[in-house]
PDB file of N, CA and C in Angstrom:
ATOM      1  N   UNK A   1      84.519  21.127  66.555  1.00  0.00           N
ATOM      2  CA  UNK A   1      84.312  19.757  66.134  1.00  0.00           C
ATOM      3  C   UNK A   1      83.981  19.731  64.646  1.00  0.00           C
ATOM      4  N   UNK A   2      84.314  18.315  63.992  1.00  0.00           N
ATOM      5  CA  UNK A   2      84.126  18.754  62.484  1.00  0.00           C
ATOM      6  C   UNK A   2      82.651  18.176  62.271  1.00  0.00           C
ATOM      7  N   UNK A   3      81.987  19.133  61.580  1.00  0.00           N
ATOM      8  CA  UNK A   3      80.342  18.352  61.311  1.00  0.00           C
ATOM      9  C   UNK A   3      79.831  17.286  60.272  1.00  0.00           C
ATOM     10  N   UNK A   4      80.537  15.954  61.252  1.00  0.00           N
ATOM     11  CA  UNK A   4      80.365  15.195  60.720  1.00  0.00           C
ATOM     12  C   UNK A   4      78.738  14.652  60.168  1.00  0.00           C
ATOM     13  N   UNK A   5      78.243  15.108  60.945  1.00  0.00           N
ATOM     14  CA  UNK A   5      76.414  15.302  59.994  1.00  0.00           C
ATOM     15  C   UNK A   5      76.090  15.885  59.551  1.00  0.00           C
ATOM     16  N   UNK A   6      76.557  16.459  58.552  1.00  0.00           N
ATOM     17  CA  UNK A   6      76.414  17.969  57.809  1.00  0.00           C
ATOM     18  C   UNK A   6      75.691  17.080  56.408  1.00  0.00           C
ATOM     19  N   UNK A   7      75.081  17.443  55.599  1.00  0.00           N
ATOM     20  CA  UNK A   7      74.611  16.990  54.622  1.00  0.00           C
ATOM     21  C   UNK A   7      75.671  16.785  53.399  1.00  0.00           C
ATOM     22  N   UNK A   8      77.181  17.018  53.548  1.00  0.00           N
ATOM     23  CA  UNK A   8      78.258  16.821  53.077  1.00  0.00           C
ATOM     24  C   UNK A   8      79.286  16.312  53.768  1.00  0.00           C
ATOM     25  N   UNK A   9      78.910  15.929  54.905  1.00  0.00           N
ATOM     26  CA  UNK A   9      80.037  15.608  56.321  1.00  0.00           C
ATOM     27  C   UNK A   9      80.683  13.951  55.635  1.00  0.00           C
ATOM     28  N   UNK A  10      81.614  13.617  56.508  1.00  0.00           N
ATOM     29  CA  UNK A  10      81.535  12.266  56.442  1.00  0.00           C
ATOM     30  C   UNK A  10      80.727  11.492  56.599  1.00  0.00           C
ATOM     31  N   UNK A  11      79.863  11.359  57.583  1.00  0.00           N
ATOM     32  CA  UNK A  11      78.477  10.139  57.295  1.00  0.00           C
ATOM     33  C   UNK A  11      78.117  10.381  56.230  1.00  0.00           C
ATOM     34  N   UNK A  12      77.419  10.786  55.471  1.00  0.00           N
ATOM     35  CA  UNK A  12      76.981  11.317  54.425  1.00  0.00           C
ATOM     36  C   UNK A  12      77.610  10.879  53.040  1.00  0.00           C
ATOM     37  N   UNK A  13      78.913  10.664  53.342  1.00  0.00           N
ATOM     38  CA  UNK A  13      80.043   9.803  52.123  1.00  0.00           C
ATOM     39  C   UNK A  13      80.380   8.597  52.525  1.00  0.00           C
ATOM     40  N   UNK A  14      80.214   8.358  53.622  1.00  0.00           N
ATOM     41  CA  UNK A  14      80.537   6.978  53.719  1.00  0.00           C
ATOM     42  C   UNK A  14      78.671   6.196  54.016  1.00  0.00           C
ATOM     43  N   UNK A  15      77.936   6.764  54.120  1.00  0.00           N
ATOM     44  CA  UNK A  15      76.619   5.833  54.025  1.00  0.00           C
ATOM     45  C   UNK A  15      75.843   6.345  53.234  1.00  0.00           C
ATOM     46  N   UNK A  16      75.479   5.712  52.339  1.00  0.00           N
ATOM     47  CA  UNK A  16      74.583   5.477  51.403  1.00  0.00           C
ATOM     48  C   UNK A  16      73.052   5.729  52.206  1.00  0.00           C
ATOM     49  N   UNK A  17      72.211   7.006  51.497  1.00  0.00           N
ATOM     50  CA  UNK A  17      71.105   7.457  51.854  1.00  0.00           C
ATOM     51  C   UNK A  17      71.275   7.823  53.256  1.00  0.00           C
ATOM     52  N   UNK A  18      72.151   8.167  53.824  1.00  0.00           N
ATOM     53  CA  UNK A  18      72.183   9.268  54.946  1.00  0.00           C
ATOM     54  C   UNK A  18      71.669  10.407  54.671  1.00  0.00           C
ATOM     55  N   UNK A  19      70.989  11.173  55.803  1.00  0.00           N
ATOM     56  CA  UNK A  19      69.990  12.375  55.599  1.00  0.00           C
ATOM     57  C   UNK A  19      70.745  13.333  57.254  1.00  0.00           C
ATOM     58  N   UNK A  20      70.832  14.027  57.029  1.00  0.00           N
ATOM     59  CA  UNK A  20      71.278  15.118  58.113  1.00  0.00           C
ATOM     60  C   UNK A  20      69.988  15.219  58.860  1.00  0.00           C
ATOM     61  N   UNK A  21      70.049  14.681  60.361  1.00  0.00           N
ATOM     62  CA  UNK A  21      68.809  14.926  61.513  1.00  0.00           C
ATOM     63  C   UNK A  21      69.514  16.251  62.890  1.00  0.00           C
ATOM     64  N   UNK A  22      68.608  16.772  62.580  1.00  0.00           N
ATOM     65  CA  UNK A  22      69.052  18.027  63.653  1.00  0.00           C
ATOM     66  C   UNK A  22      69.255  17.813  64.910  1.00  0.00           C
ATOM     67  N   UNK A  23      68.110  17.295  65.200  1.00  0.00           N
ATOM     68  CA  UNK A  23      68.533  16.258  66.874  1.00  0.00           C
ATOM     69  C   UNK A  23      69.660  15.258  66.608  1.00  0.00           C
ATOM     70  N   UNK A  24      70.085  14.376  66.141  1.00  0.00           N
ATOM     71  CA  UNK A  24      71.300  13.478  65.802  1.00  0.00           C
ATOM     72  C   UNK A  24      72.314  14.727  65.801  1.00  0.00           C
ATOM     73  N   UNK A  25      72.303  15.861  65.252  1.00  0.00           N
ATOM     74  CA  UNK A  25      73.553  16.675  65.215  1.00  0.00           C
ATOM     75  C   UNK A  25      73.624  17.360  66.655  1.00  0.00           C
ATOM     76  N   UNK A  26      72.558  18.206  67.201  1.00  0.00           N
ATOM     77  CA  UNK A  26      73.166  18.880  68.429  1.00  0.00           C
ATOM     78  C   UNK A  26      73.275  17.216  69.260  1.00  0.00           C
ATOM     79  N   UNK A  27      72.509  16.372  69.465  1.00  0.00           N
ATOM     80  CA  UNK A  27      73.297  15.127  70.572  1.00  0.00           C
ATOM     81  C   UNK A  27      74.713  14.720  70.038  1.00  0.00           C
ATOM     82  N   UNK A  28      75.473  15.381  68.924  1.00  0.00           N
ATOM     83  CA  UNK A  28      76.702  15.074  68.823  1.00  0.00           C
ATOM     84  C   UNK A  28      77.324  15.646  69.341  1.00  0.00           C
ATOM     85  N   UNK A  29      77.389  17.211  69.141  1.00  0.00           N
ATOM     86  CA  UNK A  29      77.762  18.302  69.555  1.00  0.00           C
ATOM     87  C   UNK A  29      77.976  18.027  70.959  1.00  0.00           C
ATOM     88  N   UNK A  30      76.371  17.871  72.134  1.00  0.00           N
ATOM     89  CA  UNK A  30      76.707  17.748  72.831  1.00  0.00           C
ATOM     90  C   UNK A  30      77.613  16.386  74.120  1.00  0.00           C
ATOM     91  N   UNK A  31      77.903  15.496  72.840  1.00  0.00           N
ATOM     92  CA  UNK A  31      78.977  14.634  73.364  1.00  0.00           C
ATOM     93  C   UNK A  31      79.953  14.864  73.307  1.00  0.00           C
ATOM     94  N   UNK A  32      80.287  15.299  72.155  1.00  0.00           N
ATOM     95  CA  UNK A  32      81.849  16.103  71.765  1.00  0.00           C
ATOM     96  C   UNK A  32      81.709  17.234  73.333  1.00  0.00           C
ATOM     97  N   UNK A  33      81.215  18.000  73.163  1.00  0.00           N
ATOM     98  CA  UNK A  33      81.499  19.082  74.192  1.00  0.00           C
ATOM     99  C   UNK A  33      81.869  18.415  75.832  1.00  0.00           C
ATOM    100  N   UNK A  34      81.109  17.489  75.994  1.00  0.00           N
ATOM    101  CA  UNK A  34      81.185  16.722  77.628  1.00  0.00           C
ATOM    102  C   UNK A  34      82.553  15.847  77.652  1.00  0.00           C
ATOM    103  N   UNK A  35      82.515  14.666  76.446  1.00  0.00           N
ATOM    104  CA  UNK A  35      83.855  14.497  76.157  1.00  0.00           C
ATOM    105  C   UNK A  35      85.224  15.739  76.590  1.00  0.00           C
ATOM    106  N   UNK A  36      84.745  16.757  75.747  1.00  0.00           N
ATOM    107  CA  UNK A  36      86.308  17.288  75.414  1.00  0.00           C
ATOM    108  C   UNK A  36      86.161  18.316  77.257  1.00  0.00           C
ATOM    109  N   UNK A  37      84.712  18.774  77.802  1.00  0.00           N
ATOM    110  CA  UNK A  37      85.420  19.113  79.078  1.00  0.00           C
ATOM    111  C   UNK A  37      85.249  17.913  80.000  1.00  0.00           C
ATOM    112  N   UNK A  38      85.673  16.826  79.513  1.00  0.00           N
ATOM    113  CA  UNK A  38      85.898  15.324  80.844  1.00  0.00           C
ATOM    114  C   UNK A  38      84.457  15.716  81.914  1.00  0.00           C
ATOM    115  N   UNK A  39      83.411  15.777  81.288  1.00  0.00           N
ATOM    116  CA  UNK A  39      82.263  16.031  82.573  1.00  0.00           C
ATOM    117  C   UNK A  39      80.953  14.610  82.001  1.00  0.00           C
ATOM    118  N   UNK A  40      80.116  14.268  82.555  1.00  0.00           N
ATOM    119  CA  UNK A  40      79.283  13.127  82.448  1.00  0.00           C
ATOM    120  C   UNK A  40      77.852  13.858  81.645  1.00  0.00           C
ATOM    121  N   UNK A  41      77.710  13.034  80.751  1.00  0.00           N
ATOM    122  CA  UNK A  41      76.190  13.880  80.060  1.00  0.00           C
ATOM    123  C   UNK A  41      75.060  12.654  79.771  1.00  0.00           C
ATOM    124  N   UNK A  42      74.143  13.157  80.274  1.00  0.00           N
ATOM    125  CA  UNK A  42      72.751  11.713  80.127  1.00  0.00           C
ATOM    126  C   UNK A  42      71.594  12.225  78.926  1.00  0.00           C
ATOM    127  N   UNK A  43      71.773  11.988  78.157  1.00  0.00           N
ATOM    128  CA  UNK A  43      70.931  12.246  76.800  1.00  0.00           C
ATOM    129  C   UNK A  43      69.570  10.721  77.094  1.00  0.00           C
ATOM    130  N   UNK A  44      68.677  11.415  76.531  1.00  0.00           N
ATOM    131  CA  UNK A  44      67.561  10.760  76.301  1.00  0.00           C
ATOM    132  C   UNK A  44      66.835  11.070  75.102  1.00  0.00           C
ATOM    133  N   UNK A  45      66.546  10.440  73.722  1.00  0.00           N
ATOM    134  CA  UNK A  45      66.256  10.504  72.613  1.00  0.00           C
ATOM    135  C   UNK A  45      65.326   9.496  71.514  1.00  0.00           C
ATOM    136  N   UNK A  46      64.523   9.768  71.204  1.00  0.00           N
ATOM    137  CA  UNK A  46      63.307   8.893  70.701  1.00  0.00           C
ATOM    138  C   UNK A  46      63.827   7.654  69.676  1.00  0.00           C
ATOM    139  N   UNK A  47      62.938   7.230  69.411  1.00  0.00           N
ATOM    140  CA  UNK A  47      63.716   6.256  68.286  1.00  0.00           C
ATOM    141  C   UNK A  47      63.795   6.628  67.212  1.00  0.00           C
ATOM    142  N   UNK A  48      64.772   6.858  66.309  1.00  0.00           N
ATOM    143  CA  UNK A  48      65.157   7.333  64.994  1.00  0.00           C
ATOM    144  C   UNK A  48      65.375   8.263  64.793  1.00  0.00           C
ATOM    145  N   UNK A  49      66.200   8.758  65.960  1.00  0.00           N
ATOM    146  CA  UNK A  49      67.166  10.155  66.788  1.00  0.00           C
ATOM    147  C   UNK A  49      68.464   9.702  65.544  1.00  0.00           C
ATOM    148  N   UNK A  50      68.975   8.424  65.442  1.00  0.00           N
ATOM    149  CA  UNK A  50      70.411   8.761  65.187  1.00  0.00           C
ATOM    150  C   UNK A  50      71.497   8.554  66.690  1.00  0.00           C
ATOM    151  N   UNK A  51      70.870   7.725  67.675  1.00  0.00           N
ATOM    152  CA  UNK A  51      71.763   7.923  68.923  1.00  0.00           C
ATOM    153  C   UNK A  51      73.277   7.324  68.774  1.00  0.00           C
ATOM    154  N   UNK A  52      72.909   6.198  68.380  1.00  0.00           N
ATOM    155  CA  UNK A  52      74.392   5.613  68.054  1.00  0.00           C
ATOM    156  C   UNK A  52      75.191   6.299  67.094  1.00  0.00           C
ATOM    157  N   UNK A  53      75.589   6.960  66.460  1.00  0.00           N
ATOM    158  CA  UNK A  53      76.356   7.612  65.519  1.00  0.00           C
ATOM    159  C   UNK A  53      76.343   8.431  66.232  1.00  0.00           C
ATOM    160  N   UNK A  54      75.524   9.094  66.736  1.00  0.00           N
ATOM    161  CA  UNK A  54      75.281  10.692  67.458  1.00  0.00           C
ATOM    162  C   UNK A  54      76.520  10.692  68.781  1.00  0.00           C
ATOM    163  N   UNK A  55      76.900   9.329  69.199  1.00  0.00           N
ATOM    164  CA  UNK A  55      77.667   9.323  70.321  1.00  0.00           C
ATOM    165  C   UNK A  55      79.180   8.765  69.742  1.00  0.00           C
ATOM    166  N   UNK A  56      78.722   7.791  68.774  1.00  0.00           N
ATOM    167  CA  UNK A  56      80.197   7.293  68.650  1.00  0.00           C
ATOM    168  C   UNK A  56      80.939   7.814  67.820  1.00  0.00           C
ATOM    169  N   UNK A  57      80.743   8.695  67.033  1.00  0.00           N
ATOM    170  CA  UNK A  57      81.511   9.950  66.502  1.00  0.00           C
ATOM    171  C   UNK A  57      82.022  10.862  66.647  1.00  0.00           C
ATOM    172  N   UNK A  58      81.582  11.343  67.528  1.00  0.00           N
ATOM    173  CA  UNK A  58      82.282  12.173  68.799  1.00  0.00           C
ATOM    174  C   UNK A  58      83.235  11.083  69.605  1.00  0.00           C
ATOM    175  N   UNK A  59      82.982  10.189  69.980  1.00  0.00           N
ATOM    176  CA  UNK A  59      84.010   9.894  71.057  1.00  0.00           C
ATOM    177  C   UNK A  59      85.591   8.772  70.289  1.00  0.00           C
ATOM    178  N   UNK A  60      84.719   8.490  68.862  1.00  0.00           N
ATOM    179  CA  UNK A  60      86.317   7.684  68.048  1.00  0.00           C
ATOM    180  C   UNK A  60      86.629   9.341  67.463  1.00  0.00           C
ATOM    181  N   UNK A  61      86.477  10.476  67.206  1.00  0.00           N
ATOM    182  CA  UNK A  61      87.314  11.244  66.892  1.00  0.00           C
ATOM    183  C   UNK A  61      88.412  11.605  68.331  1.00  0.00           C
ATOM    184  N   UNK A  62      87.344  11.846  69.499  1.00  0.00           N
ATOM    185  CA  UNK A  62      88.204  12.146  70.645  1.00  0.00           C
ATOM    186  C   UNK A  62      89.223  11.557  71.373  1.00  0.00           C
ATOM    187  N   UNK A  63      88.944  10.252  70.631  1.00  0.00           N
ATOM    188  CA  UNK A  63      90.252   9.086  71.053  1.00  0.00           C
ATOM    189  C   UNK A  63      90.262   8.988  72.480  1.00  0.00           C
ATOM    190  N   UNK A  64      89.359   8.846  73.125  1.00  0.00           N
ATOM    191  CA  UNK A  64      89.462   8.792  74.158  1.00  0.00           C
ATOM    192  C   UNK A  64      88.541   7.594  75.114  1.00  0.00           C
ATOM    193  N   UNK A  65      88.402   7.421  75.923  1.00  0.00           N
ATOM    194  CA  UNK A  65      87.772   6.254  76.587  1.00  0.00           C
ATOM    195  C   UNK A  65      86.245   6.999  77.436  1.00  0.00           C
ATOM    196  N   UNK A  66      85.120   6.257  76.757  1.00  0.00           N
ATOM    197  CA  UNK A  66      83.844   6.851  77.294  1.00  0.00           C
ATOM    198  C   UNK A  66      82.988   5.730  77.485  1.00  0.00           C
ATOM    199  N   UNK A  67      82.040   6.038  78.485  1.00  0.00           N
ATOM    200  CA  UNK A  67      81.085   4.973  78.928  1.00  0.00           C
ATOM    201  C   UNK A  67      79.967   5.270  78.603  1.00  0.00           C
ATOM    202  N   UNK A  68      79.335   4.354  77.974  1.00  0.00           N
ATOM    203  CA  UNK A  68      78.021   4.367  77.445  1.00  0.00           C
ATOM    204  C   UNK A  68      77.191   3.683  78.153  1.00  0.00           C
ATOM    205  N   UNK A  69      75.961   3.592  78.588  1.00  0.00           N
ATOM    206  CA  UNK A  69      75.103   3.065  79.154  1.00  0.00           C
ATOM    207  C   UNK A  69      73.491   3.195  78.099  1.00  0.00           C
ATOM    208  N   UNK A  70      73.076   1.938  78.195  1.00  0.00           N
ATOM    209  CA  UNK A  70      71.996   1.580  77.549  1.00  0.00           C
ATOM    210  C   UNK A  70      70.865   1.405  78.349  1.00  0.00           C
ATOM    211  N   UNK A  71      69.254   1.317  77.837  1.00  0.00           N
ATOM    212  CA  UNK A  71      68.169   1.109  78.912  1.00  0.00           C
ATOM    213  C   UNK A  71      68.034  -0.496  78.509  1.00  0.00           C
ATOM    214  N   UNK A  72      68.949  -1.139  77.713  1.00  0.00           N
ATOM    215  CA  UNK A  72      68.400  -2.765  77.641  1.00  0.00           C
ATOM    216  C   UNK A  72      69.579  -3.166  77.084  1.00  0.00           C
ATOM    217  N   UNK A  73      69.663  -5.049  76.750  1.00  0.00           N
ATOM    218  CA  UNK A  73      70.556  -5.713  76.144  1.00  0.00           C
ATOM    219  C   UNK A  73      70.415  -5.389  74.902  1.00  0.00           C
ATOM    220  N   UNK A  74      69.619  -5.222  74.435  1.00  0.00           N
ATOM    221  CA  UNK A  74      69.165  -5.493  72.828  1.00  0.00           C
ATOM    222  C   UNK A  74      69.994  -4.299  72.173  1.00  0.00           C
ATOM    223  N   UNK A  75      69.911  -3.191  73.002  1.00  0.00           N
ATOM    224  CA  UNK A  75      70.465  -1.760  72.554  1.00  0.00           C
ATOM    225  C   UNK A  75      71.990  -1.765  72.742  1.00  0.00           C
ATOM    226  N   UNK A  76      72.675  -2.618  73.890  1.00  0.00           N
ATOM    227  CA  UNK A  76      74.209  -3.223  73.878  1.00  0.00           C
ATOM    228  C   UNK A  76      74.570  -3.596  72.791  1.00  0.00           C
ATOM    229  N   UNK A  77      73.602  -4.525  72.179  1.00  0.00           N
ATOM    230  CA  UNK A  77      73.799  -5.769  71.503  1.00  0.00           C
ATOM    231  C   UNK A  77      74.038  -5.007  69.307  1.00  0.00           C
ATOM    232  N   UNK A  78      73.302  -3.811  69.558  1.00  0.00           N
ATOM    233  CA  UNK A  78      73.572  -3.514  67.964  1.00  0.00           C
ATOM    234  C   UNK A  78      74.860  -2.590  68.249  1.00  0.00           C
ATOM    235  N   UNK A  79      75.385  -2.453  69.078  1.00  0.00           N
ATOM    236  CA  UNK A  79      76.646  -1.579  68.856  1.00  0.00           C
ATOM    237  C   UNK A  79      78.095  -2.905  68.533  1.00  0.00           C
ATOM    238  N   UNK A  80      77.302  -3.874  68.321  1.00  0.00           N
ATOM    239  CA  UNK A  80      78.571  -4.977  68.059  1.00  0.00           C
ATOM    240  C   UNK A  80      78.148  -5.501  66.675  1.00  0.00           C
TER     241      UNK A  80
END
């Protein structure tokens, strides 16, 4: 997978004051990995993990169709 949180990755050029978080990188890793073997993965991560990027970067590189599940509306509601 390409490391897109690398402290030179793409996030990093396309957002302004992005900082490379170690937890945000292996929860990428391990979406990319569940993604690419088609198996189901349930991550749980504090606030200011990086979750949203951490998932949807992995799955718009994989081009592929993945289900996300949230613990509320509010957390639906910033991915739009």
């Amino acid at each position: 997978m390409i490391d897109d949180f690398a402290a030179d990755g793409q996030l990093a050029s396309a957002i302004a004051g992005f900082k490379p978080r170690e937890p945000q990188r292996q929860m990428a890793f391990a979406v990319a990995s569940a993604i690419e073997e088609t198996r189901p993965l349930v991550v749980e991560a504090g606030t200011g993990t990086g979750k949203t990027y951490a998932y949807l970067a992995p799955a718009l590189r994989a081009n592929k169709k993945v289900i996300i599940s949230t613990g509320s509306k509010a957390l639906q509601d910033q991915l739009y």
